[in-house]
Protein backbone atom coordinates (compact mmCIF):
# COMPACT_ATOMS: atom_id res chain seq x y z
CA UNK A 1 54.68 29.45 -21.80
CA UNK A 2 54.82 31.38 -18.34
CA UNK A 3 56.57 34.81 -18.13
CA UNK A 4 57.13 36.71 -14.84
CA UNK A 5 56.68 40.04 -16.80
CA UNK A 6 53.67 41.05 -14.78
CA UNK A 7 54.67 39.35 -11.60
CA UNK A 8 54.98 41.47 -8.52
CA UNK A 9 57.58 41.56 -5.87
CA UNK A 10 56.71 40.07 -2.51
CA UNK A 11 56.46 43.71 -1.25
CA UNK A 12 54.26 45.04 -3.87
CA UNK A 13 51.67 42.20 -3.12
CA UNK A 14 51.63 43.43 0.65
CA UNK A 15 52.28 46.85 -0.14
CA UNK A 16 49.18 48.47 1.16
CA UNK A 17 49.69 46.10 4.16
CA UNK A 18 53.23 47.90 4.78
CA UNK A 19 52.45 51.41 4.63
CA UNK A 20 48.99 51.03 6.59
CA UNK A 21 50.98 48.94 9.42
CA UNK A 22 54.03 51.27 8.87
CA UNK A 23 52.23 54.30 9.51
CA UNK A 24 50.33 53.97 12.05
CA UNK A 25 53.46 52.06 14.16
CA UNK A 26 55.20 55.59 13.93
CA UNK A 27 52.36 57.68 14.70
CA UNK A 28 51.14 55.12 17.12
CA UNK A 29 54.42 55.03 19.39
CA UNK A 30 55.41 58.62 18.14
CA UNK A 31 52.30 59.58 20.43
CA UNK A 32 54.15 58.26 23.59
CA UNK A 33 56.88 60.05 23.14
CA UNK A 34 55.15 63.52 21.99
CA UNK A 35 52.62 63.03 25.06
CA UNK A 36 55.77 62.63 27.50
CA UNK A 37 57.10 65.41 25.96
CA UNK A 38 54.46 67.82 25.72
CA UNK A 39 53.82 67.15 29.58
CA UNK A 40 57.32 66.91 30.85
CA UNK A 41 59.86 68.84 28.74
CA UNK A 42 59.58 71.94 31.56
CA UNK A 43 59.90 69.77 34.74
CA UNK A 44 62.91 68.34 35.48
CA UNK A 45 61.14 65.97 38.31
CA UNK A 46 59.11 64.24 35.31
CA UNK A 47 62.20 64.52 33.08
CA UNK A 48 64.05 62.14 35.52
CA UNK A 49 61.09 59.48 35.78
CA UNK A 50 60.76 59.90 31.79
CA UNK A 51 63.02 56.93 30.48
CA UNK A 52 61.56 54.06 31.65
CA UNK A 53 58.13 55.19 31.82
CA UNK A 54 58.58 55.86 27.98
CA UNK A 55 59.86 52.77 26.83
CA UNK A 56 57.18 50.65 29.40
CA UNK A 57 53.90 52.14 27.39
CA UNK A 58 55.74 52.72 24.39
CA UNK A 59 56.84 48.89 24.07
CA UNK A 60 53.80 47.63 25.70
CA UNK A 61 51.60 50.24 22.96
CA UNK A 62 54.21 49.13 20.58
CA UNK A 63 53.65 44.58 20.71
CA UNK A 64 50.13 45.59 21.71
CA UNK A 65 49.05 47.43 18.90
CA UNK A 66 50.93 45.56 16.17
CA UNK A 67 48.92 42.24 17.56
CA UNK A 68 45.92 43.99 17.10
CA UNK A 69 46.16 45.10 13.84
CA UNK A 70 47.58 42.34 12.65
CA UNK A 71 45.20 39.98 13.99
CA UNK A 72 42.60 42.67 12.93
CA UNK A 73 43.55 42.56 9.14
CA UNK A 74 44.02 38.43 9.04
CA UNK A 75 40.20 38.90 10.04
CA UNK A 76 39.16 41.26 7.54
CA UNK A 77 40.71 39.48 4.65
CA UNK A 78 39.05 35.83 6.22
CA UNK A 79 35.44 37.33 6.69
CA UNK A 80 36.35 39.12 3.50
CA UNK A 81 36.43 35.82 1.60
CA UNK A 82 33.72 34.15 3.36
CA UNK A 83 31.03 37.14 2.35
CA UNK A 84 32.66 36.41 -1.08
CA UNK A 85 32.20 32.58 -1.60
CA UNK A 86 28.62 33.24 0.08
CA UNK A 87 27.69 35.65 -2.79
CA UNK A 88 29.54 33.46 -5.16
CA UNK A 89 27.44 30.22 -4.19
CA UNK A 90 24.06 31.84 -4.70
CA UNK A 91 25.60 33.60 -8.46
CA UNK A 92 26.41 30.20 -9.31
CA UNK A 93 23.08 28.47 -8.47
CA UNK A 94 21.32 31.23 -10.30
CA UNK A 95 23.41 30.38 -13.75
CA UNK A 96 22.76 26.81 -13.19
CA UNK A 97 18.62 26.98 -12.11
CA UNK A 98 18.06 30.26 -14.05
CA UNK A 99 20.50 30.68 -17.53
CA UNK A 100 17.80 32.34 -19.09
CA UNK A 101 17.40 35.09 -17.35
CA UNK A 102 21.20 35.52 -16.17
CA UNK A 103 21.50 35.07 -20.14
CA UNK A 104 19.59 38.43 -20.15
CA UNK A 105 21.47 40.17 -17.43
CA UNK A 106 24.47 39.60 -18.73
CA UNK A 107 23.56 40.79 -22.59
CA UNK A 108 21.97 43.83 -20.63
CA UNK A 109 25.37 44.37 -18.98
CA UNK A 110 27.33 44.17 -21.82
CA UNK A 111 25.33 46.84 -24.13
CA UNK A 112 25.10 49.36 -20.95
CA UNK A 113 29.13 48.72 -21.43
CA UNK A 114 28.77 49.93 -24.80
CA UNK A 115 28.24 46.37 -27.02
CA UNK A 116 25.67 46.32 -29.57
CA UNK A 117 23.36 43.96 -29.29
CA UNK A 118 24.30 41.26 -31.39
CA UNK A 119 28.24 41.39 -30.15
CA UNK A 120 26.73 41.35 -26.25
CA UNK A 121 24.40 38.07 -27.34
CA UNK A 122 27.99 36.58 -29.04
CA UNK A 123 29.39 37.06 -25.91
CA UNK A 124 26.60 35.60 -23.48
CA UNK A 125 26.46 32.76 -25.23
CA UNK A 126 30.08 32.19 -25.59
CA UNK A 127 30.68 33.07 -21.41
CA UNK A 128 27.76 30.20 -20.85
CA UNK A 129 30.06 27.47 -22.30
CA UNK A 130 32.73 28.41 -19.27
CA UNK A 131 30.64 28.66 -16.10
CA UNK A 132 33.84 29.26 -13.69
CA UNK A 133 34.39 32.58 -16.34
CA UNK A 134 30.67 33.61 -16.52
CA UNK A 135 30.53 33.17 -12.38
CA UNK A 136 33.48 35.68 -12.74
CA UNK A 137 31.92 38.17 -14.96
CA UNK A 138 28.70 38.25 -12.86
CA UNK A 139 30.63 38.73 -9.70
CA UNK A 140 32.56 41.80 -10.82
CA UNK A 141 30.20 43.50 -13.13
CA UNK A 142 26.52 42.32 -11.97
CA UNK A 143 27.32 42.61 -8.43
CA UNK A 144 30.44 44.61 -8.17
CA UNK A 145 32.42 42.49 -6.27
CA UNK A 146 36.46 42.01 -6.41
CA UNK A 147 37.41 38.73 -5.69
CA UNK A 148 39.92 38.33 -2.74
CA UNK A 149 40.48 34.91 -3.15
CA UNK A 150 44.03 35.57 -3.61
CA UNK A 151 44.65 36.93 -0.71
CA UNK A 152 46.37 35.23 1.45
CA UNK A 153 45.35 36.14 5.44
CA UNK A 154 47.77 35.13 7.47
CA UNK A 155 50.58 36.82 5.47
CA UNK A 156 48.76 40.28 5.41
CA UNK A 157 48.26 40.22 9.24
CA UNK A 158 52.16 39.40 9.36
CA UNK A 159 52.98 42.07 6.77
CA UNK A 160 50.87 44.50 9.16
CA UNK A 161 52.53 43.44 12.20
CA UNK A 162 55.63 43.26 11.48
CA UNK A 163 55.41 46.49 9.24
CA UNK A 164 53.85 48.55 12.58
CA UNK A 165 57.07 46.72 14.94
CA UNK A 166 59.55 47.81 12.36
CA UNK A 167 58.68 51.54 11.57
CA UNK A 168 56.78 51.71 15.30
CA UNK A 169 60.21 51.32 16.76
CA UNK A 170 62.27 53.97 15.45
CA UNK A 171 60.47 56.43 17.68
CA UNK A 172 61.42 54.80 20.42
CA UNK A 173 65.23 54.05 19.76
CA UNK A 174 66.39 57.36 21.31
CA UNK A 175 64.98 56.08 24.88
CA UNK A 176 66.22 52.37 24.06
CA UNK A 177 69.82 53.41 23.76
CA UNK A 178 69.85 55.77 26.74
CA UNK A 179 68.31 55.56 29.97
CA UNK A 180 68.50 58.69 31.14
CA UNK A 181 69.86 62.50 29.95
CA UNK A 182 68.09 64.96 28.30
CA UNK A 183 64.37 64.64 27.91
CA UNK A 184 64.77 67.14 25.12
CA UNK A 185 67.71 65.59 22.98
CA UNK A 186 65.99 62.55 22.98
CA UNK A 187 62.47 63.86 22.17
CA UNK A 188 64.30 65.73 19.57
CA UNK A 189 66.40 62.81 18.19
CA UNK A 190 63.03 61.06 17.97
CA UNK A 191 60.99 63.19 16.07
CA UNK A 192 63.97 63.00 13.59
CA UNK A 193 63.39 59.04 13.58
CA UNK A 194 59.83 59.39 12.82
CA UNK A 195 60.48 62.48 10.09
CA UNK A 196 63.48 59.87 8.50
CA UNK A 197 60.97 56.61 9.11
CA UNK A 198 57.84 58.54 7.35
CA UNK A 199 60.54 59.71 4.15
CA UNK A 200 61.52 55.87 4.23
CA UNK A 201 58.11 54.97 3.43
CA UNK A 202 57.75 57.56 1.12
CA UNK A 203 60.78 56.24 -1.11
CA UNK A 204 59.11 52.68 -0.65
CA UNK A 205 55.90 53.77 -2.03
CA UNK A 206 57.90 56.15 -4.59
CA UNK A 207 59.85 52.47 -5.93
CA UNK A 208 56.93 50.08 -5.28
CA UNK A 209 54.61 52.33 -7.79
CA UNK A 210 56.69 53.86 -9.49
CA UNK A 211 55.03 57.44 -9.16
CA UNK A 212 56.87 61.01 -9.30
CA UNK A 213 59.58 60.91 -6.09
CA UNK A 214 58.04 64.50 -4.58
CA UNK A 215 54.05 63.61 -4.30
CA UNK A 216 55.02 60.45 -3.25
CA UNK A 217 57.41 61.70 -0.17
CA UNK A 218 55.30 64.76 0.50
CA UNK A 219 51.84 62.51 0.82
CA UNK A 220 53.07 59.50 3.19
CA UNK A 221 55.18 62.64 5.39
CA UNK A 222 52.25 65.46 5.86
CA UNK A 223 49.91 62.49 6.39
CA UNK A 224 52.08 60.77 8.98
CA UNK A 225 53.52 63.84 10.41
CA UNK A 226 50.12 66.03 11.21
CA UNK A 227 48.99 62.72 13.00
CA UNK A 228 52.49 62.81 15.19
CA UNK A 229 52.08 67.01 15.44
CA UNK A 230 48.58 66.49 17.09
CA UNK A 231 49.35 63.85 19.69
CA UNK A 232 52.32 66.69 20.55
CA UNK A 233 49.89 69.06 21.03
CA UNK A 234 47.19 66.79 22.84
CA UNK A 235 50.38 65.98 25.51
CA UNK A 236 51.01 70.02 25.92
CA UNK A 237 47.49 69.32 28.01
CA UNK A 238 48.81 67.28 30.37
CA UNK A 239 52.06 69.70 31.35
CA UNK A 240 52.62 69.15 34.76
């Protein structure tokens, strides 16, 4: 009979997806925004051209940027799996041409795990009547490898794009709905998008998890925010 106890959401599968893409969309475009401001927040001239030149690199950066890492991460997870079924083929022609001494390796495994001898040889023996399972054991515990055959590529890289376009945005909504005014008000209402867009992701990891509410918050916003405080101060260089 199936049950869904242990089933996880649709977010929780792409979780790390969503706060990797998420993160680096608002620090990404966030650094835009702080570089205009560090070099134009004291000239008026630059103030004036600010707008458009903002949301040009910022959107360009923005599209840019999410391709890349999402294309990037469908990649990973594909090459990931090939490597994978590679090792996996050469594990599996070992148990067929060699049992005898993958036998031993595996008992060897099992005591080193803390089996006596004669429950690690029960075992052995039992795993060799399921091949698929024994592959399986070798894989993780012989050769340490996690099997990311579940993964599903094309879904990550979409969970990473559209994760960086989301979050990546919010920076960049003060210039959006404006197109000109005060460089400062919008800087400012912009670094309170990326301060409310880092706590969002800090609630989603706090209710994905299901860890305490404070670390949770207070990791995902010092992380987030000292990457947006130093592309601030690496724009102050370029003050016209």
């Amino acid at each position: 009979m199936e049950t869904n106890e242990h089933k996880n959401s649709a977010v929780a599968d792409y979780f790390k997806e969503i706060i990797y893409g998420g993160i680096d969309g608002i620090v990404t475009t966030f650094a835009v925004v702080a570089g205009f401001a560090g070099a134009a927040l004291s000239n008026d001239l630059t103030a004036q051209l600010s707008f458009m030149v903002v949301l040009l690199f910022g959107l360009a950066n923005l599209f840019a940027d999410a391709a890349s890492m999402g294309l990037g991460n469908f990649l990973s997870v594909r090459s990931e799996k090939d490597l994978y079924n590679a090792k996996r083929a050469v594990e599996e022609n070992l148990l067929r041409t060699e049992p005898d001494k993958e036998m031993a390796e595996t008992i060897n495994i099992m005591v080193a795990k803390g089996f006596s001898i004669e429950q690690a040889e029960s075992l052995a023996h039992i795993y060799k009547t399921n091949h698929e399972y024994w592959t399986d054991f070798m894989m993780q515990h012989e050769l340490e490898e996690s099997d990311p055959r579940g993964e599903n590529e094309i879904f990550t890289g979409l969970a990473t794009f559209g994760s960086f376009l989301v979050f990546g945005a919010i920076p960049l909504l003060p210039f959006m709905l404006q197109t000109e005014g005060s460089a400062l008000v919008a800087f400012t209402y912009s670094s309170l998008g990326t301060l409310g867009a880092l706590i969002a992701l800090g609630l989603l990891k706090w209710r994905v998890i299901g860890s305490k509410l404070v670390p949770s918050l207070t990791e995902v916003v010092l992380v987030g925010g000292t990457a947006a405080v130093l592309a601030y101060i690496v724009g102050t260089f370029f003050s016209l």
